[in-house]
N, C-alpha and C. Protein backbone atom coordinates (compact mmCIF):
# COMPACT_ATOMS: atom_id res chain seq x y z
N UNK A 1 110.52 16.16 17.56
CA UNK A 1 111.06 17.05 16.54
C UNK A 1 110.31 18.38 16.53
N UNK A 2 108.96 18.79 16.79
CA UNK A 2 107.86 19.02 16.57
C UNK A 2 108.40 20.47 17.83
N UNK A 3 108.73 19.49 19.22
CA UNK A 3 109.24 20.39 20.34
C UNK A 3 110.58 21.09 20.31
N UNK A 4 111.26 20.36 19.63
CA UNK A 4 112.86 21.12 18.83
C UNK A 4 112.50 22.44 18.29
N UNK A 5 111.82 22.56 17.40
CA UNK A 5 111.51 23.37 16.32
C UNK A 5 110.94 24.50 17.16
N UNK A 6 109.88 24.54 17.91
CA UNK A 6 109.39 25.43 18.44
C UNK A 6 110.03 26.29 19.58
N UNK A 7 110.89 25.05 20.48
CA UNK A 7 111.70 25.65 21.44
C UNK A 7 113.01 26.67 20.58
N UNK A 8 113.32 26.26 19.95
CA UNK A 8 114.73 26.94 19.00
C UNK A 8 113.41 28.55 18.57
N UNK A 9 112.93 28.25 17.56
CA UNK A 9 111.44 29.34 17.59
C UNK A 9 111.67 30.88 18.51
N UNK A 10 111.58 30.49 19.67
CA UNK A 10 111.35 31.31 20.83
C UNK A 10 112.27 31.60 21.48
N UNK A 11 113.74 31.07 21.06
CA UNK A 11 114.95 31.50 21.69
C UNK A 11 115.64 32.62 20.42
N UNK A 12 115.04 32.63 19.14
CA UNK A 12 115.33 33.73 18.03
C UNK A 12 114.13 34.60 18.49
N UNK A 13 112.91 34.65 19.17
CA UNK A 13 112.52 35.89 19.13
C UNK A 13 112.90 36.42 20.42
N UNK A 14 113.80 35.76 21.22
CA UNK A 14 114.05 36.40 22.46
C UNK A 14 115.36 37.51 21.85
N UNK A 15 115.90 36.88 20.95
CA UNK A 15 117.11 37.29 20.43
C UNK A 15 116.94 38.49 19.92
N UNK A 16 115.93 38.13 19.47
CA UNK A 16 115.25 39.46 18.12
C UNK A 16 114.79 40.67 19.35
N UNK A 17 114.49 40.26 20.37
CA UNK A 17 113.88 41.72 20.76
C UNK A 17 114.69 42.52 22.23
N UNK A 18 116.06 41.82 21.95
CA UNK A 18 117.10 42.20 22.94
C UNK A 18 117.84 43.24 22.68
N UNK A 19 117.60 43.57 21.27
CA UNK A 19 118.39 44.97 20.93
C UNK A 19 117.49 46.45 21.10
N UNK A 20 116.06 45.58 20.73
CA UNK A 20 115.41 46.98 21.03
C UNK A 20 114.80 47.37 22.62
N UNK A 21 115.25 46.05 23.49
CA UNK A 21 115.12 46.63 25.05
C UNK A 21 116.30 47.69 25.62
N UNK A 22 117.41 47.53 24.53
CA UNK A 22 118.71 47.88 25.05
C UNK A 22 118.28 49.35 24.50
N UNK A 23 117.48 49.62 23.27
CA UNK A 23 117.13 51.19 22.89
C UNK A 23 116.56 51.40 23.69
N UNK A 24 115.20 50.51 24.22
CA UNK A 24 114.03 51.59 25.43
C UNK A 24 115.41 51.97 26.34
N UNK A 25 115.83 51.47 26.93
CA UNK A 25 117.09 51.90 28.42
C UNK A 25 117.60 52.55 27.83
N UNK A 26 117.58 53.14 26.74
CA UNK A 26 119.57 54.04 26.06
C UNK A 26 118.54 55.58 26.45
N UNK A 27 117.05 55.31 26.15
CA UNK A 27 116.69 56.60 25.89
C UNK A 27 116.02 57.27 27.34
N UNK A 28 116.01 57.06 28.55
CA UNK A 28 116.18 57.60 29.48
C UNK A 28 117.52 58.18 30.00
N UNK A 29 117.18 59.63 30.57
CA UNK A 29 118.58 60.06 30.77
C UNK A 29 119.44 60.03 32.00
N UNK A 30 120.75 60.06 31.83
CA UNK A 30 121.76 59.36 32.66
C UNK A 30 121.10 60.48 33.78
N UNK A 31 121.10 59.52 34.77
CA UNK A 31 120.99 60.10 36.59
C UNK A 31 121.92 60.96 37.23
N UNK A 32 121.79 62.13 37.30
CA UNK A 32 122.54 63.31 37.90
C UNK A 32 123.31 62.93 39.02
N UNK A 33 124.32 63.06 38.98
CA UNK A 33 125.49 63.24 40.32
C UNK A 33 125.00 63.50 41.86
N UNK A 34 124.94 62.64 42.88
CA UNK A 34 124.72 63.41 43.88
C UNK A 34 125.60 64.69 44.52
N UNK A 35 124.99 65.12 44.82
CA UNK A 35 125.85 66.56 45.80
C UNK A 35 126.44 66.52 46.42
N UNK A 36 127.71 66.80 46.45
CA UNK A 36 128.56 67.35 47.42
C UNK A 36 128.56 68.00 48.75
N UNK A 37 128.68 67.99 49.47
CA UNK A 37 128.32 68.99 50.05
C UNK A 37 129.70 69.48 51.09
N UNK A 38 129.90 70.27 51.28
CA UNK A 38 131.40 70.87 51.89
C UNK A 38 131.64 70.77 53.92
N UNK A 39 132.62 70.65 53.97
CA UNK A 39 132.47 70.51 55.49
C UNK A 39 131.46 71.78 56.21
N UNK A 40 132.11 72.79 55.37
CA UNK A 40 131.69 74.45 55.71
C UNK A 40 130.29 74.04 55.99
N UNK A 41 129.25 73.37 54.97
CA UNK A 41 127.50 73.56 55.09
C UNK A 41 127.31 72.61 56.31
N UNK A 42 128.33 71.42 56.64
CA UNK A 42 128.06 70.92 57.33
C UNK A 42 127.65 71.52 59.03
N UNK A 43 128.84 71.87 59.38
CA UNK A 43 128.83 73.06 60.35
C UNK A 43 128.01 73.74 60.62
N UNK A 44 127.36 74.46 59.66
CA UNK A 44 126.44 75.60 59.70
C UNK A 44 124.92 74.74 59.99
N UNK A 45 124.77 73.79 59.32
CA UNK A 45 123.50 72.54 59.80
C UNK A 45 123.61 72.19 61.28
N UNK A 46 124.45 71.90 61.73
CA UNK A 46 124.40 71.60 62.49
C UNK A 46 124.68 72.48 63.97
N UNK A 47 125.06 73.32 63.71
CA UNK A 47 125.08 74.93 64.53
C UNK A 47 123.58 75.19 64.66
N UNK A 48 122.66 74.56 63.34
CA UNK A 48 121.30 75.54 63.40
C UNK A 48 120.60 74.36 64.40
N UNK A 49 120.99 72.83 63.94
CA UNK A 49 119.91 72.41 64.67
C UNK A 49 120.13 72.12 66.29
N UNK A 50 121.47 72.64 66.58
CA UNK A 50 121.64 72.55 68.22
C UNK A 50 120.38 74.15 68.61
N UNK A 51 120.88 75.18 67.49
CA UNK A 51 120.49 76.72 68.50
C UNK A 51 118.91 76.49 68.26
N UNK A 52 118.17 75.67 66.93
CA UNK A 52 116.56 75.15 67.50
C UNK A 52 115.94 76.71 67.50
N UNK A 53 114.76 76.70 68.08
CA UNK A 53 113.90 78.05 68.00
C UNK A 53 114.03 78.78 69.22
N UNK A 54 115.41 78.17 70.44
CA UNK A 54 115.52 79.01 71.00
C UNK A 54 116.20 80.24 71.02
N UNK A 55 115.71 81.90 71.73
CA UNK A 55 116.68 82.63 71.03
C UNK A 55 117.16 82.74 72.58
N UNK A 56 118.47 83.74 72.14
CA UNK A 56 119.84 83.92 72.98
C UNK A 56 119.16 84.49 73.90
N UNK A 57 119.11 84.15 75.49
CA UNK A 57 119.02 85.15 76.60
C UNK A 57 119.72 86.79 76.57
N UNK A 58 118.62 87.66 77.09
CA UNK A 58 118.85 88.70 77.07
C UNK A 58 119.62 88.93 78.09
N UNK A 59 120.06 90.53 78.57
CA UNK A 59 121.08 90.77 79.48
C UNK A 59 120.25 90.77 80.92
N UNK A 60 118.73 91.20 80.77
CA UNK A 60 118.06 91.03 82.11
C UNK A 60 117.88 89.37 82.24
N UNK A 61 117.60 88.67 81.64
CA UNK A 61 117.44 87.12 82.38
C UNK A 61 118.52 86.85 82.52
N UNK A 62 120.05 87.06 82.40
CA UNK A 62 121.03 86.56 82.54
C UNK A 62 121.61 87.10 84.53
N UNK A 63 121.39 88.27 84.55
CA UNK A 63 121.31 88.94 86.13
C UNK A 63 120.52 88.77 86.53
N UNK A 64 119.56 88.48 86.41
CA UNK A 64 118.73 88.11 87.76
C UNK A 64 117.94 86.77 87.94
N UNK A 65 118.58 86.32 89.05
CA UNK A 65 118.16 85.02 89.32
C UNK A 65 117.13 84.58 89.84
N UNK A 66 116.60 83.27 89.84
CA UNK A 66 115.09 82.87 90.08
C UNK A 66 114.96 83.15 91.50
N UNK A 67 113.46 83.28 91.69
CA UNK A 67 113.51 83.88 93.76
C UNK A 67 113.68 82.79 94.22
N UNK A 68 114.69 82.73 95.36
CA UNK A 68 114.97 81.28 96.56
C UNK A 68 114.18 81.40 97.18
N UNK A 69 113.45 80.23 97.72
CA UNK A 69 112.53 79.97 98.74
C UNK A 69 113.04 80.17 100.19
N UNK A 70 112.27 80.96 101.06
CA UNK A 70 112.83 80.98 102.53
C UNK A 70 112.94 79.66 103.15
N UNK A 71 113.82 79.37 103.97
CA UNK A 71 113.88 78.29 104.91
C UNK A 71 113.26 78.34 105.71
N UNK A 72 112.52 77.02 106.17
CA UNK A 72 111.34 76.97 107.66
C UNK A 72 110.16 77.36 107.48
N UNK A 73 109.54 77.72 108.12
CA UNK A 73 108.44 77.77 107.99
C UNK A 73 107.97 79.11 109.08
N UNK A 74 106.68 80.09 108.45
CA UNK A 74 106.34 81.09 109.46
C UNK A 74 106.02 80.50 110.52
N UNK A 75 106.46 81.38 111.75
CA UNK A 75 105.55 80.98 113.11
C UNK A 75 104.22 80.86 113.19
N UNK A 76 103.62 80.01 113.58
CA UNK A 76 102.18 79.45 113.71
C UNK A 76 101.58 80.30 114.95
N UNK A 77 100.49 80.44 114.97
CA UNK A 77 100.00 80.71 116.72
C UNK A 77 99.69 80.22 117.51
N UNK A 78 99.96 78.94 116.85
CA UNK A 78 99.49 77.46 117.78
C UNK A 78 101.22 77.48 118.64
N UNK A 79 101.97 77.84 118.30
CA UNK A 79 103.21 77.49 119.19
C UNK A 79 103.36 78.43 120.59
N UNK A 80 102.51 79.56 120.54
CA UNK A 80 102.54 80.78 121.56
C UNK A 80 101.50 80.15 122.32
N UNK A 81 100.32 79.53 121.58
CA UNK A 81 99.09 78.98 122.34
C UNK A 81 99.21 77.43 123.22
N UNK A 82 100.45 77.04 123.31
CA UNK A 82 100.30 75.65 123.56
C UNK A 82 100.77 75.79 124.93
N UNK A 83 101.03 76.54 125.89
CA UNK A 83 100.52 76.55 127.14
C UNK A 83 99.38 76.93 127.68
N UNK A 84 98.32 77.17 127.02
CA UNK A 84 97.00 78.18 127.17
C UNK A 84 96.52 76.52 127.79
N UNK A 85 95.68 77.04 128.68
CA UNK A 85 94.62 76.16 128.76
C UNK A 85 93.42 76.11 127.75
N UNK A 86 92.41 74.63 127.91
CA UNK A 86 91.64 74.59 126.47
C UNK A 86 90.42 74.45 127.12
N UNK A 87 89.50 76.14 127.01
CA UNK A 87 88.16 75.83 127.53
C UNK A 87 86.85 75.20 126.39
N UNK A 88 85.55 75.21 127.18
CA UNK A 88 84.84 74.24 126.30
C UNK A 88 83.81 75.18 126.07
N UNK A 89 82.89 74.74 124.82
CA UNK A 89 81.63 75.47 124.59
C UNK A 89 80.77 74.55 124.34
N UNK A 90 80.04 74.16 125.00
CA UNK A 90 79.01 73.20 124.73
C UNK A 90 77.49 74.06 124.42
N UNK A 91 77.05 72.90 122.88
CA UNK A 91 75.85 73.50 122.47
C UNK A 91 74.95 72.31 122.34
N UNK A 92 74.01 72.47 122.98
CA UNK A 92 72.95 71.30 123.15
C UNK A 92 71.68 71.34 122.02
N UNK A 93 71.55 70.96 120.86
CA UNK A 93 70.19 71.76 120.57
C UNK A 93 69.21 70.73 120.38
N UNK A 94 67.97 70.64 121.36
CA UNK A 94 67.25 69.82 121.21
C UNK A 94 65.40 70.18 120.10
N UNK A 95 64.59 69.39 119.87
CA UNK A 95 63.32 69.87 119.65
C UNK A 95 62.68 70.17 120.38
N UNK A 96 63.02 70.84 121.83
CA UNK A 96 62.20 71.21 123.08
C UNK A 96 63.06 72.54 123.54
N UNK A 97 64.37 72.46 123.46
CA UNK A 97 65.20 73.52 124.10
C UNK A 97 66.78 73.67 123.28
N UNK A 98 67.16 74.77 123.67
CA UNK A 98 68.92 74.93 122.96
C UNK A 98 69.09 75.24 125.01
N UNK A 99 70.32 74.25 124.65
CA UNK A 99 71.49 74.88 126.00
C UNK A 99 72.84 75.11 125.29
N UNK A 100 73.30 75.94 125.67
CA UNK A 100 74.50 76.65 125.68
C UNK A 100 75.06 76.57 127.38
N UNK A 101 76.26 76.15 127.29
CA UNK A 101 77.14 75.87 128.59
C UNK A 101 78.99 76.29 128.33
N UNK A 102 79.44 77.43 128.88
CA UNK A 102 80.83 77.47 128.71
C UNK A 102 81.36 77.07 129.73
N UNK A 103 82.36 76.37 129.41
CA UNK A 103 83.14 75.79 130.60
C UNK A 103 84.65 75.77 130.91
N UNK A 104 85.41 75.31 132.19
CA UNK A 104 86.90 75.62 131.90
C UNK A 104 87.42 73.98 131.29
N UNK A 105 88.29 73.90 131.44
CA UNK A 105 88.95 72.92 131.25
C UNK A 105 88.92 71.13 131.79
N UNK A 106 88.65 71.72 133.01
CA UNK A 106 87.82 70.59 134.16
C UNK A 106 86.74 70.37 134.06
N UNK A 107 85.89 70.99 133.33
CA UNK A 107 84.25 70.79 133.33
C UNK A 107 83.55 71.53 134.32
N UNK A 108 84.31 72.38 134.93
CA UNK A 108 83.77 73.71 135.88
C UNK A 108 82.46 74.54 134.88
N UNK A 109 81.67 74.63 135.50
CA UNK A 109 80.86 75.65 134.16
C UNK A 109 81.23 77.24 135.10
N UNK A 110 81.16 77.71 133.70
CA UNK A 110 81.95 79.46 134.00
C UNK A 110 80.66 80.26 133.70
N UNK A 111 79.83 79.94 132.64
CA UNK A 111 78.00 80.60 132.31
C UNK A 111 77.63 79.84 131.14
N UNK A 112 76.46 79.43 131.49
CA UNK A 112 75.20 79.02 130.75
C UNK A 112 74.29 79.81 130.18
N UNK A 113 73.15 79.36 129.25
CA UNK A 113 72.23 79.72 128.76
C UNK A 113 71.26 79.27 127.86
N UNK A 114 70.14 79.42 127.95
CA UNK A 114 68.99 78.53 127.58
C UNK A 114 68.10 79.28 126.84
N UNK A 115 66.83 78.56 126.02
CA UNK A 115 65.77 79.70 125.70
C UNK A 115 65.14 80.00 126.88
N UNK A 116 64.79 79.05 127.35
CA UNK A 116 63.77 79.62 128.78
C UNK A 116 64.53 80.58 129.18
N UNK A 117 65.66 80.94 129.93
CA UNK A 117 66.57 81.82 130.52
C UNK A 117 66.40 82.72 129.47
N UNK A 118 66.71 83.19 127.92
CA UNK A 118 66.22 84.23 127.49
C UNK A 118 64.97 84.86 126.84
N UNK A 119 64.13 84.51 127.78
CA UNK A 119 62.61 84.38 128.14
C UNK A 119 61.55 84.33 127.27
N UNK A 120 62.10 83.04 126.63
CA UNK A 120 61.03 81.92 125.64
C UNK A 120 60.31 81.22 126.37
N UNK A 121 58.98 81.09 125.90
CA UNK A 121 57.93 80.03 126.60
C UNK A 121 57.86 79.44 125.00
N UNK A 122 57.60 77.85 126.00
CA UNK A 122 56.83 76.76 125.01
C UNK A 122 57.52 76.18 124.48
N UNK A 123 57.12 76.24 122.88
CA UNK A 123 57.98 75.92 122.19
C UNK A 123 59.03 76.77 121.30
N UNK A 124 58.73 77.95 122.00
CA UNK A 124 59.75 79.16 121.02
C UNK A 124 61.09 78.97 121.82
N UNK A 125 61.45 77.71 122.62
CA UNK A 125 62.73 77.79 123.50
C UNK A 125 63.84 77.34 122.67
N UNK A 126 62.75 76.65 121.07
CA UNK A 126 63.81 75.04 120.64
C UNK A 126 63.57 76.34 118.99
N UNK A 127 63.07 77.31 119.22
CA UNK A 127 63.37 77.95 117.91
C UNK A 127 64.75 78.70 117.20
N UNK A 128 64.97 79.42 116.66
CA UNK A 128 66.30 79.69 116.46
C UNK A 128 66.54 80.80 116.38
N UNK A 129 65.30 81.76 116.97
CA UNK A 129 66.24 83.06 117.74
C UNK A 129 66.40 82.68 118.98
N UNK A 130 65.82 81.80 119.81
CA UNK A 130 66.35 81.02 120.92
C UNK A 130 67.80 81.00 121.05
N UNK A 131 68.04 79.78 120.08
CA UNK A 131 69.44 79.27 119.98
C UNK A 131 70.04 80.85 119.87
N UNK A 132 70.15 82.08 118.41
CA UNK A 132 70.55 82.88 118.60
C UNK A 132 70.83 83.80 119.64
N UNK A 133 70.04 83.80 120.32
CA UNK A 133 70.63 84.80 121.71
C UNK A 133 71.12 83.89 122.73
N UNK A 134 70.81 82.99 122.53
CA UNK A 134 71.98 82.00 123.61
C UNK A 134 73.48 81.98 123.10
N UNK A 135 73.84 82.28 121.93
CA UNK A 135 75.04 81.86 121.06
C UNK A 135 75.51 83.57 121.36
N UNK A 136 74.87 84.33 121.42
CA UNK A 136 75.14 85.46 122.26
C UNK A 136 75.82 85.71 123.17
N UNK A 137 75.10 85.42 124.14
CA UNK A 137 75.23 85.22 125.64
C UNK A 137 76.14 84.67 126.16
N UNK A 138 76.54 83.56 125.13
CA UNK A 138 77.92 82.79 125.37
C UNK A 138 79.25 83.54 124.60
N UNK A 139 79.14 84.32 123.62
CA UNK A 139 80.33 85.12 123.33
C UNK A 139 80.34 86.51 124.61
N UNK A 140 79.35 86.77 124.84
CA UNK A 140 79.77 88.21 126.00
C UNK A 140 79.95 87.51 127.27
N UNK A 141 80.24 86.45 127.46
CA UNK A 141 80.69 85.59 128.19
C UNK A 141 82.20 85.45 128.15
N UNK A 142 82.40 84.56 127.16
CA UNK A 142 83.80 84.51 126.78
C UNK A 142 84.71 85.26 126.72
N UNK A 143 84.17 86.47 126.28
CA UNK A 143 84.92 87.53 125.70
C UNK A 143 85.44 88.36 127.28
N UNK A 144 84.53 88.04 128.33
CA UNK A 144 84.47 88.63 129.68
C UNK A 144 85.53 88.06 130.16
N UNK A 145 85.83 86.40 130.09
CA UNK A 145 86.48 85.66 130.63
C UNK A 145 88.08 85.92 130.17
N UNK A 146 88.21 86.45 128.93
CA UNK A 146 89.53 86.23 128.01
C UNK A 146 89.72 87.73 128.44
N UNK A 147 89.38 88.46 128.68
CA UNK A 147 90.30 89.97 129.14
C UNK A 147 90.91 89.44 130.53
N UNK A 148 90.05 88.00 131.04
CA UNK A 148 91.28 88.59 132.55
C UNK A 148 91.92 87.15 131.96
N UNK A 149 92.17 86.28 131.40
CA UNK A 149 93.50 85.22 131.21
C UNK A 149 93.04 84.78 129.50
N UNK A 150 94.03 84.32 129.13
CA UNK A 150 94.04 83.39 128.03
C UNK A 150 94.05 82.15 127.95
N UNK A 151 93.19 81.76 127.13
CA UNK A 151 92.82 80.02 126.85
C UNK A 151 92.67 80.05 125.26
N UNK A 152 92.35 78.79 124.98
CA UNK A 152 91.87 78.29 123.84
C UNK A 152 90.59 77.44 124.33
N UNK A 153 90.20 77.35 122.76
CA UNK A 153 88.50 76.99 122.96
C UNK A 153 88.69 75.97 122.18
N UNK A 154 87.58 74.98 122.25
CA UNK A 154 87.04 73.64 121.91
C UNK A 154 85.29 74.05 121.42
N UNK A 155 85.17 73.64 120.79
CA UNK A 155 83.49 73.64 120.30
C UNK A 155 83.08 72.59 120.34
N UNK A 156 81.48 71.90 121.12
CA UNK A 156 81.05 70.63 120.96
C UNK A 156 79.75 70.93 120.60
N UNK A 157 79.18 70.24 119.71
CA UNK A 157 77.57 70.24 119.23
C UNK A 157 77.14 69.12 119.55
N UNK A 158 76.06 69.21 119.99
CA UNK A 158 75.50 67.62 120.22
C UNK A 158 73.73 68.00 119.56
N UNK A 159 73.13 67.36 119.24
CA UNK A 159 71.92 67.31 118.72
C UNK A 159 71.72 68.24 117.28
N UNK A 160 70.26 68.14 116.47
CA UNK A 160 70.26 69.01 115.13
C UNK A 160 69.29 69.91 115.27
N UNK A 161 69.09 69.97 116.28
CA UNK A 161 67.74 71.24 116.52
C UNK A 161 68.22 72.78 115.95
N UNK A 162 67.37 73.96 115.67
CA UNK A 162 67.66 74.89 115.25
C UNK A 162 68.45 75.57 115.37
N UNK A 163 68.92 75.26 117.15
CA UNK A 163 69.80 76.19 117.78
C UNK A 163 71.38 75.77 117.10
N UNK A 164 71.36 74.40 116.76
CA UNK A 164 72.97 74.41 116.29
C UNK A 164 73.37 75.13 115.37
N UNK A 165 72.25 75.40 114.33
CA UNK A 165 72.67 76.52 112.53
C UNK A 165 73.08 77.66 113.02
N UNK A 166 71.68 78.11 114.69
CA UNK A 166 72.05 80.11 114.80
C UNK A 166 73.13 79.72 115.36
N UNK A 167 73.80 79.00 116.14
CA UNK A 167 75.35 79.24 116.35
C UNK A 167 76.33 79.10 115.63
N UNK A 168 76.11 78.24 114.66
CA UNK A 168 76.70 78.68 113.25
C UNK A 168 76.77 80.24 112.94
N UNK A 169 75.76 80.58 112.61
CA UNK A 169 75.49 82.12 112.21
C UNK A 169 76.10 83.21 112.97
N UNK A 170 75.76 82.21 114.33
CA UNK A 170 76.32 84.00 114.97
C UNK A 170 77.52 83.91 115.23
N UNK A 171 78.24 82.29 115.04
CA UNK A 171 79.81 82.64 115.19
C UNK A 171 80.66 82.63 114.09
N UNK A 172 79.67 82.46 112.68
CA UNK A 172 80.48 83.25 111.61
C UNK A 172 80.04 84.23 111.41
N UNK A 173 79.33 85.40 112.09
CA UNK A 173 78.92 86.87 111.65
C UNK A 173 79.50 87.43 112.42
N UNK A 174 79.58 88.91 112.55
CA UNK A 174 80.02 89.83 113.32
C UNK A 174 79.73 89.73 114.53
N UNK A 175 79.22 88.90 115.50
CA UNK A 175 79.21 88.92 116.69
C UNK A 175 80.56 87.41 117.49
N UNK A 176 80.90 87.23 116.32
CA UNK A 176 81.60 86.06 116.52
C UNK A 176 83.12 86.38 115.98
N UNK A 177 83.45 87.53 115.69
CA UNK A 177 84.85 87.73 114.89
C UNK A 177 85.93 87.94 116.37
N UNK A 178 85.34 88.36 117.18
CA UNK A 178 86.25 88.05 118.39
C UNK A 178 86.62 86.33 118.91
N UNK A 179 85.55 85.52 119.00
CA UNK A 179 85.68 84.55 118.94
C UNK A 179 86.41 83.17 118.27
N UNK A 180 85.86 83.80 116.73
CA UNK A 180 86.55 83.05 115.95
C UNK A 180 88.29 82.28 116.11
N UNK A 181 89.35 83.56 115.83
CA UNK A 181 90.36 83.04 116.53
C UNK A 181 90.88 82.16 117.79
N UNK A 182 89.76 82.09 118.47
CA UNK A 182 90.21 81.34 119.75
C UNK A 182 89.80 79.99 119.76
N UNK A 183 89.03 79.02 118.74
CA UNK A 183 88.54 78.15 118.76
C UNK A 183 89.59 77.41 118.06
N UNK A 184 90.06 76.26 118.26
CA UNK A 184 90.84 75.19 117.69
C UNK A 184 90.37 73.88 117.36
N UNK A 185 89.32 73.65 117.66
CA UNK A 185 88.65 71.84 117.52
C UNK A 185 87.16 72.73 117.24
N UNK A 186 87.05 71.65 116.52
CA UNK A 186 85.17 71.60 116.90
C UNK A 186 84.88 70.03 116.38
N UNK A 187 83.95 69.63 117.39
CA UNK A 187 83.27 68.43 117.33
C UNK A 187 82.08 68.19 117.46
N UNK A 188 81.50 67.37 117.09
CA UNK A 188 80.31 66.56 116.75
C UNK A 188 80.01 65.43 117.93
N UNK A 189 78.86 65.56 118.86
CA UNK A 189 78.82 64.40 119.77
C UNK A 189 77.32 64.13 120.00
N UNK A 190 76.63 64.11 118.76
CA UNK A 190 75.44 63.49 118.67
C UNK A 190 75.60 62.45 118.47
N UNK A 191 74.83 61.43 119.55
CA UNK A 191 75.09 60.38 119.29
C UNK A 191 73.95 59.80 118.24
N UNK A 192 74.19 58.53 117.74
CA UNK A 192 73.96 58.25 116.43
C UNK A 192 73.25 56.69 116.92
N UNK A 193 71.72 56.70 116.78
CA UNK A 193 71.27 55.03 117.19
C UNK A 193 71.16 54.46 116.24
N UNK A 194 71.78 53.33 116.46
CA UNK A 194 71.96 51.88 115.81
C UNK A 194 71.49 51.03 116.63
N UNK A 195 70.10 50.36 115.97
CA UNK A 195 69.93 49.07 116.75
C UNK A 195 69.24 50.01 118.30
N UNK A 196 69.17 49.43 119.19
CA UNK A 196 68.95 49.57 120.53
C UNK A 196 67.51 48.95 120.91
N UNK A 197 66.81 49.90 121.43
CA UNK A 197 65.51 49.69 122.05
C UNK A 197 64.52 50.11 121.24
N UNK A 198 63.42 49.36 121.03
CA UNK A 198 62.13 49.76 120.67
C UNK A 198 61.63 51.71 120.90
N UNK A 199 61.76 52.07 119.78
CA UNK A 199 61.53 53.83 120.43
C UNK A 199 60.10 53.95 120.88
N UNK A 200 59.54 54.67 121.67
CA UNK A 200 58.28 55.32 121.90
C UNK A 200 57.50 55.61 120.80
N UNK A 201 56.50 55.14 121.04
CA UNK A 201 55.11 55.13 119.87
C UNK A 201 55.14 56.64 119.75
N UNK A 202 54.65 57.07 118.14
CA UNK A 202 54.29 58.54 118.42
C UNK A 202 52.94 58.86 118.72
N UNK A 203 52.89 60.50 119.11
CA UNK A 203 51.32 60.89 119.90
C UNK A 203 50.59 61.33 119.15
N UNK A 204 49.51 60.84 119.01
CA UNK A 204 48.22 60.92 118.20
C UNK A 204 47.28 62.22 118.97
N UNK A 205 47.40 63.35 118.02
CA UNK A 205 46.54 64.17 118.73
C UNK A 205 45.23 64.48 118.12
């Protein structure tokens, strides 16, 4: 009876306070109409977001067109040079001596040159005005040889003695700008030990 009474109770104060939830809601105000909006604005939206922030080409980018790339490729000088015969320059540079040897194609030697030959004693043969005037000697060489026919050149280095840098030097400086163009290879033929034989004790002086 006890649960009768109380449940009935709480279904009158639900009752009781249903009129004044219906005032809180009366007194917020009615929600505005959405907008309309006309085909016309439509159009114009959408006109803007195709044209974006790009603007209209002017009358010069419209005439003149991007540069076309040529077809092929420039002539090389390797295509005029590929009947030349291919002479050699051999550079020896040891810790005792630089040799310099130009040669033809066959391994004919055409002129040599050494420190001793440009009249070093000792050990000033393996120094590197040595090598320099041998790297000389071999362009007023060459240069002798190429007024009466045309070839192409090969470069070979073999050893690291001083003389290999001055031929560096003197055939990228001004005594070598005739030269330069005529060389097509250059190689490396120091050989390189791995393993082998017991080397020679060094000398105790």
């Amino acid at each position: 009876m006890f649960a009768l009474r109380s449940s009935a109770s709480s279904v009158l104060r639900v009752a009781a306070r249903r009129p004044v939830l219906s005032a809180q809601v009366s007194r917020f105000p009615p929600k505005p109409p959405a907008p309309q909006h006309t085909q016309s604005e439509f159009d114009n939206v959408a006109s803007f977001l195709e044209q974006g922030d790009a603007t209209a080409p002017t009358k010069f980018e419209v005439e003149d067109a991007p540069p076309r790339a040529k077809r092929g490729f420039a002539r090389s000088r390797t295509e005029s040079d590929s009947n030349l015969p291919t002479y050699r320059l051999h550079c020896h540079s040891t810790r005792n001596n630089t040799i310099t040897t130009f040669t033809k194609d066959d391994g004919s030697t055409i002129a040599w040159a050494s420190g001793g030959q440009q009249k070093f004693k000792g050990a000033n043969r393996s120094s590197y005005e040595a090598g320099y005037k041998c790297a000389v000697a071999m362009f007023d060489a060459i240069a002798e040889t190429r007024s009466k026919q045309g070839f192409k050149l090969s470069l070979f280095f073999k050893g690291f003695g001083e003389g290999r840098e001055a031929m560096k030097t003197a055939l990228l400086g001004a005594e070598g700008t005739a030269i330069r163009p005529l060389i097509k290879r250059v190689t490396d033929r120091t050989p390189l030990k791995i393993g082998g034989t017991r080397s020679k004790k060094a000398r105790r002086v």
